[in-house]
N, C-alpha and C. Protein backbone atom coordinates (compact mmCIF):
# COMPACT_ATOMS: atom_id res chain seq x y z
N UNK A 1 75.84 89.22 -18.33
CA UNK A 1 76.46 89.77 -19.51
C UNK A 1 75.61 89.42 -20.73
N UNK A 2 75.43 90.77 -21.66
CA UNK A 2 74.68 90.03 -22.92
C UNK A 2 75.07 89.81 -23.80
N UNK A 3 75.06 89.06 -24.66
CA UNK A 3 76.28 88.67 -26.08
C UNK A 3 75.71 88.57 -27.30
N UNK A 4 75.82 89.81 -28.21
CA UNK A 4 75.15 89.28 -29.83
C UNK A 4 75.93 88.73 -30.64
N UNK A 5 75.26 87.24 -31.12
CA UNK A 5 76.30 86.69 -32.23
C UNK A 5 75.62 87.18 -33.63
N UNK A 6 76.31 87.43 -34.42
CA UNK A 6 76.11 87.21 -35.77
C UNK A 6 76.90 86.57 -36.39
N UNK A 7 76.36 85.62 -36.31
CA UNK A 7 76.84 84.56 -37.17
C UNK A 7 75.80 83.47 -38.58
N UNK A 8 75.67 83.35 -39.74
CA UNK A 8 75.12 82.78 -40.42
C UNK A 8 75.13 80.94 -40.44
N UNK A 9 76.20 80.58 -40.14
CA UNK A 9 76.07 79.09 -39.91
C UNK A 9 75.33 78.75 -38.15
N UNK A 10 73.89 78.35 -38.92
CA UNK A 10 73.42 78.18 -37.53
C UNK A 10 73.64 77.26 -36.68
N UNK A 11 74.36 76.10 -36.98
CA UNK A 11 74.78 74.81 -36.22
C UNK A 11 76.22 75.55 -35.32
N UNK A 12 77.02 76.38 -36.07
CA UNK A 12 78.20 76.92 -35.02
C UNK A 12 77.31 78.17 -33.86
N UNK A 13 76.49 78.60 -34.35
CA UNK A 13 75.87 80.17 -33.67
C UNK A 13 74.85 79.52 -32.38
N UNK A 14 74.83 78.35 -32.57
CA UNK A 14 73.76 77.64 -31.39
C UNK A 14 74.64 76.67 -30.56
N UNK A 15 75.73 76.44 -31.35
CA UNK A 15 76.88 75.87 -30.25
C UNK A 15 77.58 76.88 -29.50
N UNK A 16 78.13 77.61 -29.71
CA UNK A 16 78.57 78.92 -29.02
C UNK A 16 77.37 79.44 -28.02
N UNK A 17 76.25 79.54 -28.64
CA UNK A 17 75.35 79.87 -27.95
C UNK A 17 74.82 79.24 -26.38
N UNK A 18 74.76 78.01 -26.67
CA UNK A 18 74.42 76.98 -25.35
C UNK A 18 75.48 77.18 -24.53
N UNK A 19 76.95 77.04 -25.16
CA UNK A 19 77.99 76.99 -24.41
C UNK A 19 78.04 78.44 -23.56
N UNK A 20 78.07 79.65 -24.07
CA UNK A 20 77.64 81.23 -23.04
C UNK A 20 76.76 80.98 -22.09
N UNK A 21 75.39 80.23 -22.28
CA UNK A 21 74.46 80.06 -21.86
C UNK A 21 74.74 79.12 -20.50
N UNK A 22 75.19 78.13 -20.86
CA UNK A 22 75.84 77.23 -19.34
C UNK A 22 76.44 78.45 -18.48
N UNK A 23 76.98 79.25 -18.92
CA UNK A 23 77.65 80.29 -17.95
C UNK A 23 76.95 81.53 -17.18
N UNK A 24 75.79 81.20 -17.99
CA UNK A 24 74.76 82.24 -17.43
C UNK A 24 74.74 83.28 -18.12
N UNK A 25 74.99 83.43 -19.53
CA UNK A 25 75.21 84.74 -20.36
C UNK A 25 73.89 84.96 -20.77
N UNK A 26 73.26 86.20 -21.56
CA UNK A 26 72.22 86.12 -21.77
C UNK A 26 72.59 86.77 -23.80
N UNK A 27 72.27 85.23 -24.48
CA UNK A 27 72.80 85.55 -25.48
C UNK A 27 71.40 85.57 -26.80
N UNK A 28 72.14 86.48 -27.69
CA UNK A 28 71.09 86.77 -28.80
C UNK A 28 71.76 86.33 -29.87
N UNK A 29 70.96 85.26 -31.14
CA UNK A 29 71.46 85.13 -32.31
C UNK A 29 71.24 85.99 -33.82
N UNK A 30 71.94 86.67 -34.59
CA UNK A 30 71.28 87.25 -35.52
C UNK A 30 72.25 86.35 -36.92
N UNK A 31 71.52 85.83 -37.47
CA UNK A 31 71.78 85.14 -38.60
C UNK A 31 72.17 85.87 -40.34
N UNK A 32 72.15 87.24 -40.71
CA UNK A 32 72.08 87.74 -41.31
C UNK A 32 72.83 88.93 -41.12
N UNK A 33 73.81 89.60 -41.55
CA UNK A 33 74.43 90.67 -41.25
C UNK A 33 73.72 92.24 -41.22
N UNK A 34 72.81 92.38 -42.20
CA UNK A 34 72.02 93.30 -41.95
C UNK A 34 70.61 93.34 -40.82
N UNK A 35 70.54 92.22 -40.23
CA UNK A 35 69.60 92.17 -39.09
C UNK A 35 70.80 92.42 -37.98
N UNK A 36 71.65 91.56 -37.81
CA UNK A 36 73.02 91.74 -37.02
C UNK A 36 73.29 93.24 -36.58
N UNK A 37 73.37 93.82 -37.67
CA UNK A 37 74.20 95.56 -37.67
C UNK A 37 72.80 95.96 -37.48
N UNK A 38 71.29 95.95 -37.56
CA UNK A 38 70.57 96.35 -37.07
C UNK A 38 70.11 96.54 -35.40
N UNK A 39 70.75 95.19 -34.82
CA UNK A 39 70.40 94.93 -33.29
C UNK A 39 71.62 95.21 -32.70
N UNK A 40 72.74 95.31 -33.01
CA UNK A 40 73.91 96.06 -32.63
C UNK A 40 73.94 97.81 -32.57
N UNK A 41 73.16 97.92 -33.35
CA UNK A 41 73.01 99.43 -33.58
C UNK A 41 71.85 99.83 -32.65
N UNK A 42 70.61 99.38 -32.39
CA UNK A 42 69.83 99.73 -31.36
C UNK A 42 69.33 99.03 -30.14
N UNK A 43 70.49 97.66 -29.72
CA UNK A 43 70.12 97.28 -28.62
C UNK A 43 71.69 97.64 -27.72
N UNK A 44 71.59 97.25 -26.19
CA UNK A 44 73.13 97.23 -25.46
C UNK A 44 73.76 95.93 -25.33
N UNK A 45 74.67 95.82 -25.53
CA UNK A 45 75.65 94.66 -25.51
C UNK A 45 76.49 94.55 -24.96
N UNK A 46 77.44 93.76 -24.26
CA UNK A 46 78.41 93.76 -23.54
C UNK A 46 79.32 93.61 -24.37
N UNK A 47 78.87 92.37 -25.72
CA UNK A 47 80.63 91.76 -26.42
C UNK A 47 79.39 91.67 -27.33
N UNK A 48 80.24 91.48 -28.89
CA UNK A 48 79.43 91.42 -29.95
C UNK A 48 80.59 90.29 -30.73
N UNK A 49 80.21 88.75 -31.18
CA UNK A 49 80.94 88.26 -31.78
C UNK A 49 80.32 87.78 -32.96
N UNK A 50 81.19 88.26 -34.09
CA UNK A 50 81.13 88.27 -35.21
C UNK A 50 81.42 87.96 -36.06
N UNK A 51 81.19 87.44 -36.87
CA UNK A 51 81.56 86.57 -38.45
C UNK A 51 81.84 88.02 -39.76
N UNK A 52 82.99 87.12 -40.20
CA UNK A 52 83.70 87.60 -41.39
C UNK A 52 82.45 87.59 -42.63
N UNK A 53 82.17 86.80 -42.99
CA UNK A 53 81.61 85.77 -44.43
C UNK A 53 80.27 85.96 -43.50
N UNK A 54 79.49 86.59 -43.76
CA UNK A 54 77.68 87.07 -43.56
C UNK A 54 77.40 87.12 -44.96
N UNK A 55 76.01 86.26 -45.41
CA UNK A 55 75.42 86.43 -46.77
C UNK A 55 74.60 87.99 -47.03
N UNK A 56 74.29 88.92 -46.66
CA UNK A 56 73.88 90.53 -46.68
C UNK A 56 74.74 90.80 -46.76
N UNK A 57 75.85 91.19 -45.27
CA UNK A 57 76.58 92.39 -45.18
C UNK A 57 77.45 91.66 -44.63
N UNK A 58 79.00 91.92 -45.10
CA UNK A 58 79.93 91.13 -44.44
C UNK A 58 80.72 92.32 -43.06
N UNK A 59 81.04 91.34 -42.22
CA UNK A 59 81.51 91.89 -40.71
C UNK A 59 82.49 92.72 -41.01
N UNK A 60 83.02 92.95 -41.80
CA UNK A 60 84.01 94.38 -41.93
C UNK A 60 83.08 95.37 -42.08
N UNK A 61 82.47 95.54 -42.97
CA UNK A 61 81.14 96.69 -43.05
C UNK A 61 80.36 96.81 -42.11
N UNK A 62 79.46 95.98 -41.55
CA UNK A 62 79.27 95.75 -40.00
C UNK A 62 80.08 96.72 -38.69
N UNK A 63 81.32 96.40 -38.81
CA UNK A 63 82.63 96.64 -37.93
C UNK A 63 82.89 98.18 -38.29
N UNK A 64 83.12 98.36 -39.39
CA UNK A 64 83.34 99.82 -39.89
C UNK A 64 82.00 100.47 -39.79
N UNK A 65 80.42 99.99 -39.81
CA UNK A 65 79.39 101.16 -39.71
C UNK A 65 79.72 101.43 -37.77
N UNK A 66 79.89 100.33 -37.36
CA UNK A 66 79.92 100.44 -35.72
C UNK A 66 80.49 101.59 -35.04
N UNK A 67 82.08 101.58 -35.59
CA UNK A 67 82.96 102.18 -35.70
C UNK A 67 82.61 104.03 -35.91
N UNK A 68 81.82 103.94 -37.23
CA UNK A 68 81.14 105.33 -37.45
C UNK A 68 79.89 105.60 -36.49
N UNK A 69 79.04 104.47 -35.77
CA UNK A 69 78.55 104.89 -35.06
C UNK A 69 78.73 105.11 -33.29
N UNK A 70 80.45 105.43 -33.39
CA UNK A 70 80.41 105.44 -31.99
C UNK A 70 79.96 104.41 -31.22
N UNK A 71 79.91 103.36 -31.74
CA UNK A 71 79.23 102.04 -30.69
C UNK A 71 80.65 101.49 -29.99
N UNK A 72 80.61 101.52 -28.96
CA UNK A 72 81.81 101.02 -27.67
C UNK A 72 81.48 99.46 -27.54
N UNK A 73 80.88 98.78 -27.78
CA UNK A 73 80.75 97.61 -27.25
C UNK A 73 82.13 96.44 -28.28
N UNK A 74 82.62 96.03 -27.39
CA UNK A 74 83.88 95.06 -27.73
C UNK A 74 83.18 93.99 -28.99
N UNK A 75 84.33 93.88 -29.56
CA UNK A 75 83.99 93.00 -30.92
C UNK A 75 85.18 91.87 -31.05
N UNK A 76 84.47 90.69 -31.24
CA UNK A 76 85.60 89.60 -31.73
C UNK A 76 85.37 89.49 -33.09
N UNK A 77 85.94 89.10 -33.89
CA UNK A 77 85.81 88.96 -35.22
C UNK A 77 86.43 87.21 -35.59
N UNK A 78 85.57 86.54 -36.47
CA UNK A 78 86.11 85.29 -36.41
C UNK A 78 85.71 85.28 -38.00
């Protein structure tokens, strides 16, 4: 399974991260909301978990371009 986080606090986005990773996930970090909604938009994902509070683009805008782009891949929002 592949998992994009976007998340900006990198000490939580690399704990989450290791922890998928023990499970065998194959996970990607994007630190910035407009790099985030960039690799969401042209890579495949299984689950996309996501932060509210991004310094670019906050995860509602993110969530709502997704949304307009027909992207199916499941979203958590934190």
């Amino acid at each position: 399974m592949k998992v994009l986080i976007i998340e900006d606090e990198y000490s939580l986005a690399d704990a989450i991260a290791e922890t998928l990773k023990t499970e065998k996930f194959n996970v990607v970090i994007k630190t910035d909301g407009e790099w985030g909604e960039d690799e969401a938009l042209t890579e495949n994902y299984d689950l996309i978990l996501l932060d509210v509070m991004l310094a670019t683009k906050n995860g509602f805008d993110i969530l709502k371009t997704l949304v307009q782009e027909k992207i199916k891949t499941p979203v958590i929002i934190d």
